[in-house]
Protein backbone atom coordinates (compact mmCIF):
# COMPACT_ATOMS: atom_id res chain seq x y z
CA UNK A 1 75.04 140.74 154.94
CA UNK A 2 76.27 137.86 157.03
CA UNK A 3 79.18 136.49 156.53
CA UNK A 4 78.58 132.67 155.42
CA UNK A 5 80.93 130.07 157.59
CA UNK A 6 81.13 126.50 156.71
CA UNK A 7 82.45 123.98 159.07
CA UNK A 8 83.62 121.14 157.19
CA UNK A 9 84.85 117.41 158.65
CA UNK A 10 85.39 113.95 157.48
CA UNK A 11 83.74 113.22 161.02
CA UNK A 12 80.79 114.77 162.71
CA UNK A 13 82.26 118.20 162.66
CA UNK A 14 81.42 118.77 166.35
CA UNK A 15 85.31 119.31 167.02
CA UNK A 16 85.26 122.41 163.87
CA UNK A 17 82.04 123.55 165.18
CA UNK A 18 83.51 123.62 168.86
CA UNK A 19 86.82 125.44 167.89
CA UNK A 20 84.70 127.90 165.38
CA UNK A 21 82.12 128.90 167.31
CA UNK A 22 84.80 129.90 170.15
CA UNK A 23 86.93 132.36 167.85
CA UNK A 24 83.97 133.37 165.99
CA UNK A 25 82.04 134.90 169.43
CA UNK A 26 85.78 136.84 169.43
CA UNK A 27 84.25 139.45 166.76
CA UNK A 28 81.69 141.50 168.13
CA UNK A 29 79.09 143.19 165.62
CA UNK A 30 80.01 140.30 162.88
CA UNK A 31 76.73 138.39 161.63
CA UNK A 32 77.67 134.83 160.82
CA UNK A 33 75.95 131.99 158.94
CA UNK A 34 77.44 129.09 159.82
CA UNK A 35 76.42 125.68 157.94
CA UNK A 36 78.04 122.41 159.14
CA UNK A 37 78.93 119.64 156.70
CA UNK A 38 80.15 116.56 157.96
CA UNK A 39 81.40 113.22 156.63
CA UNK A 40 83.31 114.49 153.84
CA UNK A 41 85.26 111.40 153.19
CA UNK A 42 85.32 111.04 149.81
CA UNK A 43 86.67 113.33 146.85
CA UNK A 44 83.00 113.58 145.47
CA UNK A 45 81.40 115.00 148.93
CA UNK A 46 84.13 117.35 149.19
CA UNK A 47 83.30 118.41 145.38
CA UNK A 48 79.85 118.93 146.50
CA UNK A 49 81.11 120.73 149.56
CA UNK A 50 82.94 123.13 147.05
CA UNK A 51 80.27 123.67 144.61
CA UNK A 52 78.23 124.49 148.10
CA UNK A 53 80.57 127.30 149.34
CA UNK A 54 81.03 129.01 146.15
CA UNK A 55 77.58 129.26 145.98
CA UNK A 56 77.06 131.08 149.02
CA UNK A 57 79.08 133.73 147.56
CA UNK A 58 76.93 134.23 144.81
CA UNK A 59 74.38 134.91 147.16
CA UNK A 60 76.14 137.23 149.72
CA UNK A 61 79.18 138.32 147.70
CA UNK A 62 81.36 138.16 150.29
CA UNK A 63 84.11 135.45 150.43
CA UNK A 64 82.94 132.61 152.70
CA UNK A 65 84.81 130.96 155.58
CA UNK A 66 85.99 127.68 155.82
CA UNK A 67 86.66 125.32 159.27
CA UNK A 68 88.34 122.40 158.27
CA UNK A 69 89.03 119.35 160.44
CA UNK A 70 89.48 116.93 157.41
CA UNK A 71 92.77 114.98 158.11
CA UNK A 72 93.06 113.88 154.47
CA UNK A 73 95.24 116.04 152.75
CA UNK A 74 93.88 115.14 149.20
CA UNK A 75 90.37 116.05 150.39
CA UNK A 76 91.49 119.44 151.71
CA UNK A 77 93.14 120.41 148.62
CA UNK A 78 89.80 119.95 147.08
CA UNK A 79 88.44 121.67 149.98
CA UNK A 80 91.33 124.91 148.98
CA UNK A 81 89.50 125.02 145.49
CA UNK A 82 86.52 126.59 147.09
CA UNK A 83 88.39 130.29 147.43
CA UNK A 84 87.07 130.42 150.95
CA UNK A 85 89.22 131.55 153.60
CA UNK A 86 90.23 128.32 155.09
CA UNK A 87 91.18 127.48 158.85
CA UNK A 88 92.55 124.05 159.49
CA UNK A 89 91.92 123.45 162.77
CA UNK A 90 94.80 120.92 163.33
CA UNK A 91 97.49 123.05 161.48
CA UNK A 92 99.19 124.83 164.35
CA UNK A 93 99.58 122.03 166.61
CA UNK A 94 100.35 119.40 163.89
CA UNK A 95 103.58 120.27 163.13
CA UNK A 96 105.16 121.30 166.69
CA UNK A 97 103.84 118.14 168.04
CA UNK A 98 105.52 116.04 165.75
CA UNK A 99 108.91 117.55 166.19
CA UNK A 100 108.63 117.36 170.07
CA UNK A 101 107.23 113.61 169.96
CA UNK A 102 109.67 112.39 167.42
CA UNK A 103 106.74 111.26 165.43
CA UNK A 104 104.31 111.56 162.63
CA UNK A 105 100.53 111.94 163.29
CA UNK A 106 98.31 109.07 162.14
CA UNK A 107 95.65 110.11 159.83
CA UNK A 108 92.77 108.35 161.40
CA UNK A 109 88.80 109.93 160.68
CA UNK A 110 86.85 110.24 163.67
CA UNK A 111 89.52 109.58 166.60
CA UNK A 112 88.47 112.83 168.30
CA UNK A 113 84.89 111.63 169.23
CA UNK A 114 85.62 107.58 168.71
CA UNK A 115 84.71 105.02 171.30
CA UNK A 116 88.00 103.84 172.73
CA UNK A 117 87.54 103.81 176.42
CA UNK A 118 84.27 101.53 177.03
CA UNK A 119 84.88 102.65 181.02
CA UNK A 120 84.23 106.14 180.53
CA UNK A 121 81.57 105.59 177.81
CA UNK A 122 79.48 103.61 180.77
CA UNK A 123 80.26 106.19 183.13
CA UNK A 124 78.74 109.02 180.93
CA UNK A 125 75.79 106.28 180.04
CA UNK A 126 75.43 106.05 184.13
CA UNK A 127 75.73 109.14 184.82
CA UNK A 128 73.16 110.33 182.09
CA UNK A 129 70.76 107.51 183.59
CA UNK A 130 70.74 108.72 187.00
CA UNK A 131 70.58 112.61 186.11
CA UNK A 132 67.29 111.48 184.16
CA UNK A 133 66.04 109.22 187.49
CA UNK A 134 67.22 111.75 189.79
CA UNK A 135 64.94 114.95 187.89
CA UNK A 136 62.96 117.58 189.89
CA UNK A 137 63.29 115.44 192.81
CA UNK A 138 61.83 112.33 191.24
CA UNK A 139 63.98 109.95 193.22
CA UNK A 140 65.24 111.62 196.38
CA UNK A 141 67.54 109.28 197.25
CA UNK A 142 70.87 111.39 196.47
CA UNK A 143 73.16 109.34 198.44
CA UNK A 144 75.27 108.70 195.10
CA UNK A 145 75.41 111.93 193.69
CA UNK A 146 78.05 114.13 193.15
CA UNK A 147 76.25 117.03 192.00
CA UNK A 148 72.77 118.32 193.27
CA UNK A 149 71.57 121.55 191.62
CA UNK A 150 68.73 123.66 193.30
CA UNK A 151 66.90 126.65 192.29
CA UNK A 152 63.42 127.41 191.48
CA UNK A 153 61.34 126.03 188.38
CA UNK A 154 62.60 126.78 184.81
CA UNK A 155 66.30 127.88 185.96
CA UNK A 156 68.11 125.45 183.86
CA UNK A 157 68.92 123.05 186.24
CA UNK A 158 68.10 119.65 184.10
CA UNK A 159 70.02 120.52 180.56
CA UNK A 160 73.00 121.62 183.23
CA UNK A 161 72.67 118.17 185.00
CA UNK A 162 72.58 116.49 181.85
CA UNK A 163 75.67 118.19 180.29
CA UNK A 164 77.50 117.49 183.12
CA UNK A 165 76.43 113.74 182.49
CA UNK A 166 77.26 113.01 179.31
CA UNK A 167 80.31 115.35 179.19
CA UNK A 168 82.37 114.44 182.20
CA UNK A 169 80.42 111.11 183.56
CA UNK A 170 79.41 113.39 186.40
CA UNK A 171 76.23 112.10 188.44
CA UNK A 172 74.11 115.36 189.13
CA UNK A 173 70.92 115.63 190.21
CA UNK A 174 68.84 118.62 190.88
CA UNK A 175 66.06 119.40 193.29
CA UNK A 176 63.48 122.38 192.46
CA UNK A 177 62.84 124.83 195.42
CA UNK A 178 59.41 124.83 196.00
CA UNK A 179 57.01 128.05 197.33
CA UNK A 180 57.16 126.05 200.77
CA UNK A 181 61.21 125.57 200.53
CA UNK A 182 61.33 129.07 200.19
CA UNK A 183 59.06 130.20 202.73
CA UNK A 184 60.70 127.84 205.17
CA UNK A 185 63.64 129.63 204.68
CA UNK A 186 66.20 126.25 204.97
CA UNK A 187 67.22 123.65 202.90
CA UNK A 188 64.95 120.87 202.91
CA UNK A 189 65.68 118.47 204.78
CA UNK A 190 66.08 115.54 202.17
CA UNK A 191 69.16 117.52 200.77
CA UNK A 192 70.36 118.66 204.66
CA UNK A 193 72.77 115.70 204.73
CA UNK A 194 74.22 116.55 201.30
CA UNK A 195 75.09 120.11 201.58
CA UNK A 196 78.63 120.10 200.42
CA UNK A 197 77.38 118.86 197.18
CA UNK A 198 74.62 121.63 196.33
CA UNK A 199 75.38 124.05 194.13
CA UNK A 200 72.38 126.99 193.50
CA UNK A 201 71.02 128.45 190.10
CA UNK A 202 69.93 131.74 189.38
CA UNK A 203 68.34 133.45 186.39
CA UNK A 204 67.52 137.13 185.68
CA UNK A 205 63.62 137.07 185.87
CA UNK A 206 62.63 138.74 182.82
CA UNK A 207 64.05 135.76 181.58
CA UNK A 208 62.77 133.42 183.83
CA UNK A 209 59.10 134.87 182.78
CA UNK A 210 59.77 134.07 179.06
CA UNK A 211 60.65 130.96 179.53
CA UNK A 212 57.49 130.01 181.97
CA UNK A 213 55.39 132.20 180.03
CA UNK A 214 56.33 129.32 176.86
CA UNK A 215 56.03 126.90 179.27
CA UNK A 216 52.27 127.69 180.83
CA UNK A 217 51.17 130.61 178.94
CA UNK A 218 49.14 132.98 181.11
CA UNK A 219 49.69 131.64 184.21
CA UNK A 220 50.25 133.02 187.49
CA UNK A 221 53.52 130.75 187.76
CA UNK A 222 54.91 132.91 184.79
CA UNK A 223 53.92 136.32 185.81
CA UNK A 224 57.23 138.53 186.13
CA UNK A 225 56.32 139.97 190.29
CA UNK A 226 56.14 135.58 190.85
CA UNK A 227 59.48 135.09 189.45
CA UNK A 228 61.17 138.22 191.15
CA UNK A 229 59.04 136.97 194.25
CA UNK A 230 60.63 132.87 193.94
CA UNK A 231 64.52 134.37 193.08
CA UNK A 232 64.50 136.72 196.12
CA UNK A 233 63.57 134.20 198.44
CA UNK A 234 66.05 131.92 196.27
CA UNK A 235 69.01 134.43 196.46
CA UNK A 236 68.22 134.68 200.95
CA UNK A 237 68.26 130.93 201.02
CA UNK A 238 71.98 130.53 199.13
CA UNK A 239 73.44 133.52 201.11
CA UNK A 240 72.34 132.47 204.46
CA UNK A 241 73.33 129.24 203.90
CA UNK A 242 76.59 129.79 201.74
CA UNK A 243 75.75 127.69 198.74
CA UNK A 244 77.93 128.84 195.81
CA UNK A 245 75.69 130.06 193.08
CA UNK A 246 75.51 130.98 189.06
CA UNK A 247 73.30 133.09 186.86
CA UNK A 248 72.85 131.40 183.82
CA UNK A 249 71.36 134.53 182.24
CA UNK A 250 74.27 135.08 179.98
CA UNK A 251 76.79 132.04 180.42
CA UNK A 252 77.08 129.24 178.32
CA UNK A 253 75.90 125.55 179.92
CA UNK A 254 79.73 124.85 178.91
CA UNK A 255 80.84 127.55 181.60
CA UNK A 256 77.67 126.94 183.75
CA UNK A 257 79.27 123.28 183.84
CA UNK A 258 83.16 123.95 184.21
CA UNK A 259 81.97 126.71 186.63
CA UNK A 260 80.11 124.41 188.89
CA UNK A 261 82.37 121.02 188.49
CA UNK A 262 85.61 123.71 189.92
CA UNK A 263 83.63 125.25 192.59
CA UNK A 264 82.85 121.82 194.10
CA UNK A 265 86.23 120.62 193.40
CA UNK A 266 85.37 118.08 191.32
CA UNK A 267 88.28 117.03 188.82
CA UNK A 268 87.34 115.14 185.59
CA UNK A 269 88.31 115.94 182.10
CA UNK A 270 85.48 116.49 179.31
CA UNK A 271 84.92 113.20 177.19
């Protein structure tokens, strides 16, 4: 049976979900069910929260798990009542921080993901607006970008461009490699002047077929000897002209990101 993991917040619960999900990948051959319950800002939601949890072991026998990122300490001891095993994601840091900063923490909901810089928040609306405009080559003017992605269709170069939008304010754009770029055998010359800025994508192509195949089932764009066929020619293009390169098989778009942003020595911290 899985074991049942509840990520509970006074907030969205994307900071417990973040933190959870990270130590949770740490135990291989573990099943998890994780539920996320957020805005838990009241005494009677965390009741409900409770009654929620306990229930779950009824169903699996197995004592749940509990992620909590509620600051209020009256809510958490409501939270305690469950029997879960509870993690408060604050608790290490809380304390040691205090004594070194001669200073108590405030107790405010929602300051992890609250708008208080209205510069960066328009940079990470910008940046999202021109990784949308600047899509599979839509607008090939990439005189502004910091980012270009290239690979061929269905690698995961828009959700990467995106992420790197909204997450660090980062304007990326991507370009798909065409049968003709390929065959060519060169960059095309639109992205020529930009080099320094490209950064290539590759994908295993079993994968690459599934994802096509969803895409335009049948078709001779998602037939498996067409995908090894694209990511050959792909894989010549980066090597001859040294363009760094990931597989995204495997990695996380959170790596795919950090991966790229530190290969092109590009320094911004994650909103």
């Amino acid at each position: 049976m899985p074991r049942s993991v509840f990520y509970v917040s006074d907030g969205t619960g994307i900071t417990a979900e973040t933190i959870g999900h990270s130590v949770l990948t740490q135990f291989e051959g573990v099943e998890f069910d994780t539920v996320r319950i957020p805005f838990v800002d009241s005494p009677q939601k965390a009741h409900a929260a409770v009654a929620r949890i306990r229930n779950s072991f009824q169903g699996t026998g197995a004592r749940a798990i509990l992620v909590n990122s509620v600051v209020d300490p009256e809510i958490s001891e409501i939270l305690v009542s469950s029997g879960a095993l509870m993690l408060d994601i604050f608790a290490p840091f809380i304390a040691p921080l205090e004594a070194e900063l001669g200073m108590k923490r405030a107790r405010t909901v929602g300051r992890a993901h609250g708008l208080t810089n209205f510069s960066e928040y328009e940079a990470r609306i910008d940046a999202t607006n021109y990784a949308l405009t600047h899509d599979d080559g839509i607008d090939v003017n990439y005189a502004d970008a910091e980012v270009i992605l290239i690979g061929v269709s269905r690698v995961g170069k828009t959700p990467t461009c995106l992420y790197i939008a909204l997450h660090y304010g980062v304007k990326a754009a991507n370009y798909p490699l065409t049968e003709d770029d390929l065959e060519r055998f060169e960059i095309p010359p639109r992205l020529k002047p930009y080099k320094p800025r490209l950064f290539g994508l590759d994908i295993d192509a079993n994968r690459l077929a599934q994802v096509r195949e969803a895409r335009k089932p049948g078709s001779r764009y998602a037939k498996i000897e067409q995908c090894r066929h694209e990511l050959v020619l792909a894989d010549r293009l980066f090597k001859r002209e040294n363009i760094p390169v990931q597989n995204t098989t495997h990695t996380s778009i959170e790596e795919i990101a950090s991966k790229i942003l530190s290969s092109l020595g590009i320094e911004k911290h994650m909103f």
